[in-house]
Protein backbone atom coordinates (compact mmCIF):
# COMPACT_ATOMS: atom_id res chain seq x y z
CA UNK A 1 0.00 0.00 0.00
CA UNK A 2 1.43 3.32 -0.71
CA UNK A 3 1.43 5.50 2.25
CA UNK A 4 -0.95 8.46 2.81
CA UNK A 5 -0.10 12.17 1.29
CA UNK A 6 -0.60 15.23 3.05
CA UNK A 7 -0.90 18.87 1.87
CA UNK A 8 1.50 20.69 3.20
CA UNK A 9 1.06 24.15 4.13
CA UNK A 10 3.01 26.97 1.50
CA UNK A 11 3.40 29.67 4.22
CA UNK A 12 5.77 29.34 7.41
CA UNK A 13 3.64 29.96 10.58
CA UNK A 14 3.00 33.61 11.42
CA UNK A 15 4.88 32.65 15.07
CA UNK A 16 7.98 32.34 13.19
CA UNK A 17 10.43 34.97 11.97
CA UNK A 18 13.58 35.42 10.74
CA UNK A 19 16.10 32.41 10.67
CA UNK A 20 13.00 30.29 12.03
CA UNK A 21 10.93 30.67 8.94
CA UNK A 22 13.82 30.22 6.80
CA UNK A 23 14.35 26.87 8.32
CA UNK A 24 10.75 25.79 8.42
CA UNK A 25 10.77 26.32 4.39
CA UNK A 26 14.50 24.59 4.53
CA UNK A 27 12.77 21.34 6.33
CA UNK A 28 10.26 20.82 3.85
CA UNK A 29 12.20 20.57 0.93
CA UNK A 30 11.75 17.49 -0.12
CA UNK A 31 13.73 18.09 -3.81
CA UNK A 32 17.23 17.29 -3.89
CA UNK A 33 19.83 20.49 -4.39
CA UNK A 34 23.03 20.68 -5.34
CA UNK A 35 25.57 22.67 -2.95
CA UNK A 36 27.63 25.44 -4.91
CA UNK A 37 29.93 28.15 -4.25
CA UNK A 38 29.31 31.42 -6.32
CA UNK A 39 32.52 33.74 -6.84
CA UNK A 40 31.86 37.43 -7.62
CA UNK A 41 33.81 41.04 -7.88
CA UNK A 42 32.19 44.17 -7.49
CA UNK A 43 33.55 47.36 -10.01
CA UNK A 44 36.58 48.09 -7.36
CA UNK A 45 37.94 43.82 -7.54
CA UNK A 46 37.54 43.40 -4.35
CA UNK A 47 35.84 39.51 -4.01
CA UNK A 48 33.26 37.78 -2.48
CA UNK A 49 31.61 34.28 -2.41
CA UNK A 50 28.76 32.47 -1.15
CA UNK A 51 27.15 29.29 -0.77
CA UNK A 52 24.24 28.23 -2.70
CA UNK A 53 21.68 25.74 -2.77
CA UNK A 54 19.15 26.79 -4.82
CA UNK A 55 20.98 26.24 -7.56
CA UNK A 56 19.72 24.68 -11.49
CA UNK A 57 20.64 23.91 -14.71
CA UNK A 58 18.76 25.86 -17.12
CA UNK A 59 20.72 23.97 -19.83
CA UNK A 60 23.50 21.74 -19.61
CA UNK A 61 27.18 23.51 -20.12
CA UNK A 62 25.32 26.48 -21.80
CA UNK A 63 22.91 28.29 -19.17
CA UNK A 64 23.17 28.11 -15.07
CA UNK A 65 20.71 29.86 -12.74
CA UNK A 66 20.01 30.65 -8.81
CA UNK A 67 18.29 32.63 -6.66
CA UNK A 68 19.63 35.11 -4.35
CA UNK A 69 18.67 38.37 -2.34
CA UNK A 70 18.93 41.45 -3.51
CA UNK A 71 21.04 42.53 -0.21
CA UNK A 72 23.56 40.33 -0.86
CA UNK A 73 27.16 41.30 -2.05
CA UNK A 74 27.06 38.48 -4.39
CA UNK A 75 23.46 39.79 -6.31
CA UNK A 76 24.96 43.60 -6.26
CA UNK A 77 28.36 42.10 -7.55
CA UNK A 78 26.55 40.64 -10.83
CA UNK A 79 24.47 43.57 -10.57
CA UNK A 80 27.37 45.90 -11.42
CA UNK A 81 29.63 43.68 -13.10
CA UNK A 82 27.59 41.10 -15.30
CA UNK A 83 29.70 37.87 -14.02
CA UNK A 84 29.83 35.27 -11.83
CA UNK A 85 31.67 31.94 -11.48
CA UNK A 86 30.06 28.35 -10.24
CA UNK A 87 32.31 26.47 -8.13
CA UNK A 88 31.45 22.69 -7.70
CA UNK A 89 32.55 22.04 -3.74
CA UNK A 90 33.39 17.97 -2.59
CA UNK A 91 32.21 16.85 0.75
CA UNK A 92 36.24 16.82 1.63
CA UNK A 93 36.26 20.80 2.03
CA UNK A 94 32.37 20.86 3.42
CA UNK A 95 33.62 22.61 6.95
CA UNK A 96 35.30 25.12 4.61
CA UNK A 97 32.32 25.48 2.60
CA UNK A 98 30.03 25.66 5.82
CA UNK A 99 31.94 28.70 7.07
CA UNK A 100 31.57 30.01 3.92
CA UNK A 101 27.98 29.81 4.45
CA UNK A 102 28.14 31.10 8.25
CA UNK A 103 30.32 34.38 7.78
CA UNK A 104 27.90 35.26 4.61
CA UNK A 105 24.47 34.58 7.41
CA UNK A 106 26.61 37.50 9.58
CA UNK A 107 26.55 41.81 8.00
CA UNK A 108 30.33 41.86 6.91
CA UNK A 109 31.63 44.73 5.34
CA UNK A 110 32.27 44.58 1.52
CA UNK A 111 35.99 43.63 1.23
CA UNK A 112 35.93 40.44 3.69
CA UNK A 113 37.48 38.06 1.66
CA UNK A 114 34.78 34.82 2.64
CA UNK A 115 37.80 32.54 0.47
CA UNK A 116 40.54 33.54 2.48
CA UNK A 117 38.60 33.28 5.89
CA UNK A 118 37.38 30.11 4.89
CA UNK A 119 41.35 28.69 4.19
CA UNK A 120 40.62 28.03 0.59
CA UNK A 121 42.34 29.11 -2.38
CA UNK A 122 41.11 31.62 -5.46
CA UNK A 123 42.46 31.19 -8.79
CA UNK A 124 42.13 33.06 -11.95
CA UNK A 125 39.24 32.47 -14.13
CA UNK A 126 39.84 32.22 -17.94
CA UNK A 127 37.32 34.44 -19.36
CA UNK A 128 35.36 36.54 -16.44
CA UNK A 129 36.94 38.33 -13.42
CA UNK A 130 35.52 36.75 -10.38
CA UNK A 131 37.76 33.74 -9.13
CA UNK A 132 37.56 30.02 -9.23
CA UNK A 133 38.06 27.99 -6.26
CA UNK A 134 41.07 25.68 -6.40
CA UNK A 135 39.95 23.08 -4.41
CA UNK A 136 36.63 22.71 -6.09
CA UNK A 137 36.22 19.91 -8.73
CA UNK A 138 34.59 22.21 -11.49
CA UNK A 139 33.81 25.87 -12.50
CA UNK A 140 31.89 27.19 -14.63
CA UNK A 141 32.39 30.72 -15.69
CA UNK A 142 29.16 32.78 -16.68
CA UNK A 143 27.93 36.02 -17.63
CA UNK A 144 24.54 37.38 -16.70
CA UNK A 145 22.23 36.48 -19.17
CA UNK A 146 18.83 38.05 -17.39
CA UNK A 147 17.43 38.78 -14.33
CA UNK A 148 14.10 39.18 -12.27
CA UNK A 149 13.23 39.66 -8.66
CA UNK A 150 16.12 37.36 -6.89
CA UNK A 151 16.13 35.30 -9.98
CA UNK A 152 19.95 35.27 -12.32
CA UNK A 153 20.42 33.66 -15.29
CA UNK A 154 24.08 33.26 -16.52
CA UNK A 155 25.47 31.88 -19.41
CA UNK A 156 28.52 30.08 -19.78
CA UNK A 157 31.62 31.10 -21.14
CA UNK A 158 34.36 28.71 -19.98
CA UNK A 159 34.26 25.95 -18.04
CA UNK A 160 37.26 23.35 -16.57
CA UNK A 161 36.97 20.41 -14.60
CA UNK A 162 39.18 18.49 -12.56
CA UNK A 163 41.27 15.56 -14.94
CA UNK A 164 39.73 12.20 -12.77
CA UNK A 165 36.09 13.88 -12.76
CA UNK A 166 36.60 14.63 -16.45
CA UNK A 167 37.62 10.75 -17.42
CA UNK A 168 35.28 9.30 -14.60
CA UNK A 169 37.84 8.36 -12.34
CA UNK A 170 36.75 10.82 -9.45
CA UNK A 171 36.46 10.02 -5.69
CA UNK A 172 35.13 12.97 -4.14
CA UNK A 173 31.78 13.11 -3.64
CA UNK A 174 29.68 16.12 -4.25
CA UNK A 175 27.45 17.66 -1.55
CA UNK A 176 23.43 17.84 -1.42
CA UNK A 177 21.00 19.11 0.37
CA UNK A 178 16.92 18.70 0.82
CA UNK A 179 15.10 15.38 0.07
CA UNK A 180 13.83 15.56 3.56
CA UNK A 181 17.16 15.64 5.52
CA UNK A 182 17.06 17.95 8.73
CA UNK A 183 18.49 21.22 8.12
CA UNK A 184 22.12 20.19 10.17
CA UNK A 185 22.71 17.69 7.26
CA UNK A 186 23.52 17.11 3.96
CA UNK A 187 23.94 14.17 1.66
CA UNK A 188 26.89 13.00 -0.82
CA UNK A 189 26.46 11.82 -4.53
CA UNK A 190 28.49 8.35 -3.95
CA UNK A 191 26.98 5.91 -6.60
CA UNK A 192 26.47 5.21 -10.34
CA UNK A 193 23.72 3.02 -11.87
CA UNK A 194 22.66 2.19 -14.83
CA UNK A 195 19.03 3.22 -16.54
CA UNK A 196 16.53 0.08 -16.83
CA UNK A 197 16.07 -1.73 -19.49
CA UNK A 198 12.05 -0.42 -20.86
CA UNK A 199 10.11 -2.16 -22.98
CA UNK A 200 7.45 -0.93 -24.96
């Protein structure tokens, strides 16, 4: 038998506020997410990054989108300078990536550097100014395609990739979120199977 659904409700309670209402939306997310670092410059060079997790392909290689506030460094950065750069984190550098994520939850002025605090390492990109991430497995390198509300669109200009990744020799595993985990965990992309066989 399969089991019972139940509506869920679309608002957080109005009790809730703040971080709490973030986290009641956070532990209902039932679709999986991948975990990415976004590298920006604003019109001075001076860098930031963040962690994101709402995070899609828009199409494969060619267009990349997420969501993020207005308020943030990293939307005024694209704002002002049309790029961005997707870093693809492995769960071996996840407690740099989480502090990542906790000095970007905290008002920092503009020119904290979140890479350098964090103990990882920014390289150049090949076509936009904004960073990669050295210890992340890949990068793609976009420029702003469109935007609307906390919606950007970017399109891809370069990307690299790490040699075993590229070949299918990799063992890192890459970090998720949602599918019903609490909000203190995450999950790992660790296996490979094949499609069924259908038959029409």
């Amino acid at each position: 038998m399969l089991d019972k659904k139940i509506s869920l409700p679309l608002q957080a309670p109005e009790s809730l506020s703040g971080e709490q209402a973030r986290n009641w939306y956070r532990q209902r997310n039932f679709v999986i997410c991948p975990l990415v670092l976004i590298t920006t410059v604003n019109r001075e060079g001076t860098l930031n990054a963040a962690v994101k997790t709402n995070f899609m392909t828009v199409s494969s290689m060619k267009s990349y989108a997420f969501c993020c506030s207005p308020e943030h460094h990293t939307y005024r950065n694209i704002m002002e300078t049309g790029e961005f750069a997707v870093n693809i984190p492995t769960e071996d550098i996840i407690a740099k990536v989480l502090k990542i994520a906790v000095l970007t939850e905290k008002i920092w002025p503009a020119g904290l550097n979140e890479i350098k605090q964090a103990g990882l390492t920014p390289i150049p990109s090949e076509k936009v100014k904004p960073p990669r991430i050295k210890e992340c497995v890949a990068h793609y390198e976009c420029l702003l395609d469109w935007h609307k509300d906390n919606l950007i669109v970017g399109k891809v200009v370069a990307v690299s990739v790490e040699h075993n990744l590229m070949v299918g020799k990799a063992t890192k595993n890459m970090v998720i979120i949602g599918g019903g985990r609490p909000i203190d965990s995450y999950g790992v992309v660790a296996g490979t199977k094949k499609w069924p066989k259908i038959s029409l």
